[in-house]
Every structure is written in structure tokens, then in C-alpha cells.
C-alpha atoms as a PDB file:
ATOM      1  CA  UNK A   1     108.134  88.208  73.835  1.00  0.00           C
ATOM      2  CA  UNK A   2     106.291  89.552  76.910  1.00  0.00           C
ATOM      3  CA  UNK A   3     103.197  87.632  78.050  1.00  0.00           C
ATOM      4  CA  UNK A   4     100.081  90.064  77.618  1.00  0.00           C
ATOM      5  CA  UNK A   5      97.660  91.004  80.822  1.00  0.00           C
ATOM      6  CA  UNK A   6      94.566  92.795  80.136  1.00  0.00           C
ATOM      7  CA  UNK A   7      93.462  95.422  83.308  1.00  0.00           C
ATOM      8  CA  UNK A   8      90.493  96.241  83.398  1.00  0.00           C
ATOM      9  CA  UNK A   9      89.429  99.088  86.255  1.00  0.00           C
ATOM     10  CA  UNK A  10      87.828 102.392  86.198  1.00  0.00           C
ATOM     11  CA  UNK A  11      90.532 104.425  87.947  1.00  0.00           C
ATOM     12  CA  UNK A  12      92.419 105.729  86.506  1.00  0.00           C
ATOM     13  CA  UNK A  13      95.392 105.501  88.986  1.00  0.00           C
ATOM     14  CA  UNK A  14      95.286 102.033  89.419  1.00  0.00           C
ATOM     15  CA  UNK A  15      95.351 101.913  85.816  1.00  0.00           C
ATOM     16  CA  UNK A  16      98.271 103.946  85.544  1.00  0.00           C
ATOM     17  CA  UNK A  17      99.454 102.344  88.565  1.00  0.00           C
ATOM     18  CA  UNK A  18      99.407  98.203  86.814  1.00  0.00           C
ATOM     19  CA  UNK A  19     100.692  99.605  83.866  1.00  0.00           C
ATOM     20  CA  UNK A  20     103.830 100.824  85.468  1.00  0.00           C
ATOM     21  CA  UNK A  21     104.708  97.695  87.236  1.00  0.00           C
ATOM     22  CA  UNK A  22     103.645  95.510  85.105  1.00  0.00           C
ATOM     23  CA  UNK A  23     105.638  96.633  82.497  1.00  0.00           C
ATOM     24  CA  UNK A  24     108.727  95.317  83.022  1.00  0.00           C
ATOM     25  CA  UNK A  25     107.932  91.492  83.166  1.00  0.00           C
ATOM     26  CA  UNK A  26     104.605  91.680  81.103  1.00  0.00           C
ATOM     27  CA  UNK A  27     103.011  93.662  77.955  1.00  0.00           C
ATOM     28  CA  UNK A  28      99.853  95.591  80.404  1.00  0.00           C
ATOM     29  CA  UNK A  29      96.489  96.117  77.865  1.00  0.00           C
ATOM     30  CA  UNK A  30      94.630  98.358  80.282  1.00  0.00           C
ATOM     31  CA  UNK A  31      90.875  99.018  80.008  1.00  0.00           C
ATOM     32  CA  UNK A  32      88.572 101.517  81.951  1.00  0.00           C
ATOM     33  CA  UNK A  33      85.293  99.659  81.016  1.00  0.00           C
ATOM     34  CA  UNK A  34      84.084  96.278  79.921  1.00  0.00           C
ATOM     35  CA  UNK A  35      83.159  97.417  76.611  1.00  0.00           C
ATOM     36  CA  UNK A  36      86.397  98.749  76.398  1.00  0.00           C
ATOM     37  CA  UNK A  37      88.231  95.237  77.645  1.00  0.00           C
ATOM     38  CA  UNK A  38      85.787  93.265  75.361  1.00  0.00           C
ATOM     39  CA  UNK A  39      86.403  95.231  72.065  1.00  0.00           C
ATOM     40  CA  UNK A  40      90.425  94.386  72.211  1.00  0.00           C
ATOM     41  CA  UNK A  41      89.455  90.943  73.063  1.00  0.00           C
ATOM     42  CA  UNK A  42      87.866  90.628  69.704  1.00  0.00           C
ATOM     43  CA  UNK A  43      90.842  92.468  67.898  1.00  0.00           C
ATOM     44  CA  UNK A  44      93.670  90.405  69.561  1.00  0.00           C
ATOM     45  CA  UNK A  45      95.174  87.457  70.583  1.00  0.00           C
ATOM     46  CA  UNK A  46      93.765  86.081  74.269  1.00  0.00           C
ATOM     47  CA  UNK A  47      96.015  87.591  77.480  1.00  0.00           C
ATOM     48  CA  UNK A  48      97.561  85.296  79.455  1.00  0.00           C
ATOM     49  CA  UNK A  49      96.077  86.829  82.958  1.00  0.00           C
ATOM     50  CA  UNK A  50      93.352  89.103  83.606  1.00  0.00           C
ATOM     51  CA  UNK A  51      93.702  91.760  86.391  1.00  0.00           C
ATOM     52  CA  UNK A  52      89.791  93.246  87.439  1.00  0.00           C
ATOM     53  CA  UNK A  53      88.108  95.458  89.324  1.00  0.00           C
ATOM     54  CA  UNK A  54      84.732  94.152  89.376  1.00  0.00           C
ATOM     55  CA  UNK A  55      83.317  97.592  90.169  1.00  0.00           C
ATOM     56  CA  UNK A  56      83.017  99.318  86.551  1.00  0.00           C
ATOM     57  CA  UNK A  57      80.895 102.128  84.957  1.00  0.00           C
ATOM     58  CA  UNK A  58      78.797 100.086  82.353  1.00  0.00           C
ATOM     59  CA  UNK A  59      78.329  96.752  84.439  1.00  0.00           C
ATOM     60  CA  UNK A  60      76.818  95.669  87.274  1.00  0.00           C
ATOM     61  CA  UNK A  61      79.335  94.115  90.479  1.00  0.00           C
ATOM     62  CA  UNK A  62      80.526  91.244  89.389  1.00  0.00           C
ATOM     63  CA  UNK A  63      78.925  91.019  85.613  1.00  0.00           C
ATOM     64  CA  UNK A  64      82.108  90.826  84.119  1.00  0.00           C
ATOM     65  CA  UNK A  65      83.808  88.180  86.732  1.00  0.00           C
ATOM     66  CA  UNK A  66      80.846  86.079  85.450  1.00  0.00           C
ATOM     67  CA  UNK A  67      80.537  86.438  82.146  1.00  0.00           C
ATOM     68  CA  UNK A  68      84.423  85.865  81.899  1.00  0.00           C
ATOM     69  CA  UNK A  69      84.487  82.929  84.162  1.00  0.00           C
ATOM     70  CA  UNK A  70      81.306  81.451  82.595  1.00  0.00           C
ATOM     71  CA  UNK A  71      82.669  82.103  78.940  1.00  0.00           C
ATOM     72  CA  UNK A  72      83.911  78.591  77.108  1.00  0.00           C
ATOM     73  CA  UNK A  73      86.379  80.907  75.620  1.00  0.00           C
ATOM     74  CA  UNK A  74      87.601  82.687  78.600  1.00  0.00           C
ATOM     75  CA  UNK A  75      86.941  80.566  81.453  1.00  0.00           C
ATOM     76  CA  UNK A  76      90.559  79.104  81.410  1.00  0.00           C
ATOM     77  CA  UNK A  77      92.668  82.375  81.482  1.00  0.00           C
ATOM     78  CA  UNK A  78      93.769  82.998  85.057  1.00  0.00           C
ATOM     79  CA  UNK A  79      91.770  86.082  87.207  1.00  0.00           C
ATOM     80  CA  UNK A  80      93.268  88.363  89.544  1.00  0.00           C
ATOM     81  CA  UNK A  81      90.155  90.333  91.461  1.00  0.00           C
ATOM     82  CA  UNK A  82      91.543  94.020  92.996  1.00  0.00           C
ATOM     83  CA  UNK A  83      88.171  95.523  94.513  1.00  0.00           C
ATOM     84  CA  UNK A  84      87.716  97.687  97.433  1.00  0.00           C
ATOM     85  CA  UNK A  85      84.135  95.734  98.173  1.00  0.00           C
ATOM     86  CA  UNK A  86      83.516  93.944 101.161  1.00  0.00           C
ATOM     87  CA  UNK A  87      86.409  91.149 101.849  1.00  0.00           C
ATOM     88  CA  UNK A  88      83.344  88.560 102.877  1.00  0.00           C
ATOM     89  CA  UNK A  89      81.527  89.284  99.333  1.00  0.00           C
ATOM     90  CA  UNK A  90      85.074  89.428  97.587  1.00  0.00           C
ATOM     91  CA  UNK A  91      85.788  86.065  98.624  1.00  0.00           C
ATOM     92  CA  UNK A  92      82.429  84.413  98.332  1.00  0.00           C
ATOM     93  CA  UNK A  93      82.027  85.443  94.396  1.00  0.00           C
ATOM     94  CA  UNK A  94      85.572  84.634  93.911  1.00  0.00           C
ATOM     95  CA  UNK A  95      84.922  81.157  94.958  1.00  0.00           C
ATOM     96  CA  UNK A  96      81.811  80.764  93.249  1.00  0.00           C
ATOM     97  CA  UNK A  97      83.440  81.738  89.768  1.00  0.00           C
ATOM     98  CA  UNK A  98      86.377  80.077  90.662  1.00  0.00           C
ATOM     99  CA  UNK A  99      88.860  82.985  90.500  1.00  0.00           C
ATOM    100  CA  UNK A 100      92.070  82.239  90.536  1.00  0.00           C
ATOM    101  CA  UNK A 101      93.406  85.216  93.318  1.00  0.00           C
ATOM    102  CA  UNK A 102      91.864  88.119  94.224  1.00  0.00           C
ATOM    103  CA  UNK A 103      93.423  91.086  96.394  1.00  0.00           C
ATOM    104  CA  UNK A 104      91.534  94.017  98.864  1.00  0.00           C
ATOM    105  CA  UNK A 105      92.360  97.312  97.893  1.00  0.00           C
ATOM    106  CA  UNK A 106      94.872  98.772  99.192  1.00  0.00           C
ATOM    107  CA  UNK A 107      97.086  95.843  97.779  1.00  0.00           C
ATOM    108  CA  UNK A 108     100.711  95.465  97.132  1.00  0.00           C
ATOM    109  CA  UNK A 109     101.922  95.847  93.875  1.00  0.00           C
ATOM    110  CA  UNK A 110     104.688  93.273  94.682  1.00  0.00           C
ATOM    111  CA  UNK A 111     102.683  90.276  95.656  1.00  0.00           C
ATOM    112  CA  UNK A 112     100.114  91.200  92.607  1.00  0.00           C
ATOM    113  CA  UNK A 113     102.951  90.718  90.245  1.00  0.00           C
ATOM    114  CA  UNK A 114     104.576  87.424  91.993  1.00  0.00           C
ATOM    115  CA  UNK A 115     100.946  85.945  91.954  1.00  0.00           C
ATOM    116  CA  UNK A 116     100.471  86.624  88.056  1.00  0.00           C
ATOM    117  CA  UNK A 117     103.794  85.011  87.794  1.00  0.00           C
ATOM    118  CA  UNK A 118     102.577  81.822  89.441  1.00  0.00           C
ATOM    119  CA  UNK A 119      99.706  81.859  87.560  1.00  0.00           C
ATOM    120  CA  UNK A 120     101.124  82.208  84.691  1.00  0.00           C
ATOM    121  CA  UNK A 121     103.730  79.755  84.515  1.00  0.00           C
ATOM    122  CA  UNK A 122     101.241  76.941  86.442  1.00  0.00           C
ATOM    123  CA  UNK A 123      99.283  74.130  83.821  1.00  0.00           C
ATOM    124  CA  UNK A 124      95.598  75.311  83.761  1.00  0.00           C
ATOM    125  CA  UNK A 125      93.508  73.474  85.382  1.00  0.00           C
ATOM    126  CA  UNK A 126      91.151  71.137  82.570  1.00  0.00           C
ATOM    127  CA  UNK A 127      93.634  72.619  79.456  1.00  0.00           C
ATOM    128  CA  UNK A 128      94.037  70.269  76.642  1.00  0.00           C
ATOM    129  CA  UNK A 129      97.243  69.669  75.232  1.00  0.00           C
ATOM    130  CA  UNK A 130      97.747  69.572  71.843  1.00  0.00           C
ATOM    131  CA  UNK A 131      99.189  66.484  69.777  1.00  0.00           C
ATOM    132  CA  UNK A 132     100.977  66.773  66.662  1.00  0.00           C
ATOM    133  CA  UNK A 133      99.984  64.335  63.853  1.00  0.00           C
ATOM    134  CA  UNK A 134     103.428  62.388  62.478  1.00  0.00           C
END
């Protein structure tokens, strides 16, 4: 079963774009809007990665980085930031919410998709293994 990664970015090329590579090696949720992304949170099981644009239609910059990286629930799912902001600001937030990668538009597909696979397959930092009772 393919690992699920929820993108979430207003363009609709991107979009389009994610879905298409990511296809092969992952299940791609895509969103256009943080309502959008939050909604099939609540009706699904969590992704394994999140791919964002931080620049969407019904949030300020950054609101959903934060709220996501803030979240007790969330906090521990790996980030990938795409933006086309400046690369100072990208990398100051990033570091400040802890984000796992992030990537200056125009990125390559290529290295996106090797980085969710290291991501993906590394031990989260602070995740608690579970024991089975005998």
C-alpha cells in the first residue's frame, strides 16, 4: 500500500504537477486551500509527508506551517515547504517551525521526491514506540 502525501498549494499546475510524480511511489491527496487540506484531515487517516506552499487563498504566509507544526497532532509528520517567497524568509520560518525541507520555486521534481523518501523512511524525531502487552 502506497504511503499517502497531502499537497497543499493554490496552483493549480503545481498541483497537477505533484500529483503526477508523485504518483508512482506515493498515493498524492492534493488540496488548493487550507480548509480544503484540513477537512480530509478530519475524514482520513494522517499522511505520512506534507508537501506546502505556504502562500494560500484563505490564510495568511505561513498560518498553516504554524498551525501544523505547532499542532500536538501534526507536529510529527514530516514538511516539505515549495514557496516562491524570499529564500532568507523561507529559511528563517522553516527553522523556527522546525520544517523538515523546504525547496525555492522553481524546484526539481526529482530531488522533491528523493527528499520525501528520506523523510519518510527516517525515525521521527521524539516518536514513541509502541509496546505490546504479553
Amino acid at each position: 500500500m502506497k504511503r499517502k502525501i497531502l499537497v497543499i498549494t493554490a496552483s493549480k499546475s503545481i498541483r497537477f504537477l505533484l500529483h503526477t510524480v508523485l504518483s508512482e511511489q506515493f498515493t498524492a491527496i492534493t488540496a488548493s486551500e487550507a480548509g480544503d487540506a484540513m477537512y480530509w484531515l478530519t475524514r482520513s487517516e494522517l499522511p505520512s509527508a506534507i508537501v506546502v506552499d505556504p502562500e494560500l487563498p484563505d490564510t495568511a504566509n505561513w498560518e498553516i506551517v504554524e498551525y501544523f507544526k505547532t499542532s500536538e497532532l501534526y507536529k510529527n509528520i514530516p514538511m516539505v515547504v515549495i514557496s516562491s517567497l524570499e529564500e532568507e524568509e523561507i529559511a528563517t520560518v522553516c527553522s523556527r517551525y522546525e520544517v523538515e525541507a523546504a525547496f525555492h520555486k522553481p524546484f526539481n521534481p526529482v530531488d522533491l521526491i528523493k527528499t520525501l523518501e528520506a523523510l519518510i523512511k527516517s525515525p521521527v524525531a521524539g516518536s514513541k514506540k509502541l509496546l505490546k502487552v504479553v
